[in-house]
Protein backbone atom coordinates (compact mmCIF):
# COMPACT_ATOMS: atom_id res chain seq x y z
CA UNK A 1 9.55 128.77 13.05
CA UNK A 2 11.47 127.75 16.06
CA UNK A 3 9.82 126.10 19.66
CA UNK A 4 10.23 127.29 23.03
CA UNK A 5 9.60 125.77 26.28
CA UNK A 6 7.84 128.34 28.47
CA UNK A 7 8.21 127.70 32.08
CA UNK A 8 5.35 129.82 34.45
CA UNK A 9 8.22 130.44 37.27
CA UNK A 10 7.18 132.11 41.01
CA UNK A 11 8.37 131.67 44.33
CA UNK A 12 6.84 128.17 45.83
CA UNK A 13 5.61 129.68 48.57
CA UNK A 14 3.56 132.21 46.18
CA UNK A 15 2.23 129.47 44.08
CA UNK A 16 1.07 127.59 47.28
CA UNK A 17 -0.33 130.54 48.87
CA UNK A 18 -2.34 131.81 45.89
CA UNK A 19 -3.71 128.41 45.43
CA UNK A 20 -4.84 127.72 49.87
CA UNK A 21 -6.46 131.74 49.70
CA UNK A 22 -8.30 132.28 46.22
CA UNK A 23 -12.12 131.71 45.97
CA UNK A 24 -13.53 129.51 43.46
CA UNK A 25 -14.61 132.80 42.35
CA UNK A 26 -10.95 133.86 41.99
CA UNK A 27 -9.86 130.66 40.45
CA UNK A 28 -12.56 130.95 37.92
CA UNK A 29 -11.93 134.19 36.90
CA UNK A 30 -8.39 133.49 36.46
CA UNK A 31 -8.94 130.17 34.11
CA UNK A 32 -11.31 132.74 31.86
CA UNK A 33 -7.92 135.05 31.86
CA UNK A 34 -6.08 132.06 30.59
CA UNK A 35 -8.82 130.74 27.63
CA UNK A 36 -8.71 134.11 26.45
CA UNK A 37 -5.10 134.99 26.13
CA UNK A 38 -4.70 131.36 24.95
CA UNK A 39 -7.23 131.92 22.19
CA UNK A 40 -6.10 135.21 21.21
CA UNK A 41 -2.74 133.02 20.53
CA UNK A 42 -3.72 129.61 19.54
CA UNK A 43 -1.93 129.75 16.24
CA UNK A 44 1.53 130.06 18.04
CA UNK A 45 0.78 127.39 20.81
CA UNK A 46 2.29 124.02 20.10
CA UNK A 47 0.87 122.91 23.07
CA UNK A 48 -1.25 125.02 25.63
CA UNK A 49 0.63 122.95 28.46
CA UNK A 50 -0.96 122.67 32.43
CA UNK A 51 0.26 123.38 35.94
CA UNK A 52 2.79 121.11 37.34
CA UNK A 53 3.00 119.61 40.43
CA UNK A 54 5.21 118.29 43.10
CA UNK A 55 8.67 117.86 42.22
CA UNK A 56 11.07 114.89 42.75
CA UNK A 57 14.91 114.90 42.04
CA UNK A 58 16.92 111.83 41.17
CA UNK A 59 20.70 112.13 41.41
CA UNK A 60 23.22 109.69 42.25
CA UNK A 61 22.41 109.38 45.96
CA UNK A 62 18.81 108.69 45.46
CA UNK A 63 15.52 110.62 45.04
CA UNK A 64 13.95 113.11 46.71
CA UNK A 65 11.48 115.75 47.20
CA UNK A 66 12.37 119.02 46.06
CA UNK A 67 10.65 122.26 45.33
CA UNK A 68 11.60 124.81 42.23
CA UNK A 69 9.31 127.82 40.93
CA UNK A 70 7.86 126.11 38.04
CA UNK A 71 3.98 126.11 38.12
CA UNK A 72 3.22 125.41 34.48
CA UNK A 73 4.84 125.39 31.03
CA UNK A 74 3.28 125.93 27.81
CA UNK A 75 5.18 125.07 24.10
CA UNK A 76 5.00 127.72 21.56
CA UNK A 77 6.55 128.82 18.35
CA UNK A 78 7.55 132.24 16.99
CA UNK A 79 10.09 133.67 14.59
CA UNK A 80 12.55 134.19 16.97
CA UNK A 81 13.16 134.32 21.67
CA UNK A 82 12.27 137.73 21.42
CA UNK A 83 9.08 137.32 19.73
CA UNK A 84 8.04 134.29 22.00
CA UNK A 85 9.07 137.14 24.66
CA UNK A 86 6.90 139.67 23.20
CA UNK A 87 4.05 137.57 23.08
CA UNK A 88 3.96 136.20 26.61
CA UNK A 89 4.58 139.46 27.92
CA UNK A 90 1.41 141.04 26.70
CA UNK A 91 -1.94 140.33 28.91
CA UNK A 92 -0.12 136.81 29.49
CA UNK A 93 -2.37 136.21 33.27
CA UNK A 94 0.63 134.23 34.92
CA UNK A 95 2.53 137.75 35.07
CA UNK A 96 -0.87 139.03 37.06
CA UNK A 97 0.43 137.28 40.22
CA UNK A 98 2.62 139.70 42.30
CA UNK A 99 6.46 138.26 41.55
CA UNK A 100 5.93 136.02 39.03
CA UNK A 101 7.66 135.48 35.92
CA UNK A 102 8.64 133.65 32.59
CA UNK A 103 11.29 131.75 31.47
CA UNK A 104 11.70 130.82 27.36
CA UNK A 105 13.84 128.18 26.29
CA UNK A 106 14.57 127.40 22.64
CA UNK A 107 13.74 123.58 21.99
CA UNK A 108 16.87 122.67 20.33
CA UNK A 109 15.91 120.21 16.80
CA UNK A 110 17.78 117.40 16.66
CA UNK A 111 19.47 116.41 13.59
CA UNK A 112 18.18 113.83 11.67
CA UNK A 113 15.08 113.82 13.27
């Protein structure tokens, strides 16, 4: 079976504004969402993953603060992209949030290793 990086994606501004305005009720409810659907698939996560936080880039000129529409990642495995697709796509809570999405990108092995 192959390994994908998923990558929870949404607009920064979303992600910020969902977490100032939800309720602890809200929050609750959705962290029961995510045990669930992450039981109903533990035997294809590699790693459940966690939200991220802020973001730095480092290029030649320095570091800096940046922002980017990551809010979490998981690892998973599956047969092939499209069934790591199929899978997220079904009851997966992140896609609950008005303009959110997923991103799936094959974790290349490297030879030898």
């Amino acid at each position: 079976m192959a390994k994908f990086m998923v990558l929870y994606m949404a607009n920064p501004a979303d992600f910020e504004r969902m977490m100032r305005e939800s309720t602890p009720e809200q929050q609750k409810k959705g962290m029961d969402a995510w045990m669930k659907w992450m039981g109903e698939h533990q035997a294809s996560l590699v790693d459940g993953g966690a939200p991220l936080g802020r973001t730095k880039r480092v290029d030649a000129k320095g570091i800096s603060d940046t922002k980017n529409g990551i809010g979490g990642y998981s690892i998973v495995q599956a047969d092939s992209a499209e069934a790591a697709a199929a899978m997220l796509q079904k009851g997966n809570p992140h896609l609950e949030m008005p303009g959110a999405w997923v991103e799936i990108v094959e974790i290349m092995p490297i030879p030898g290793m």
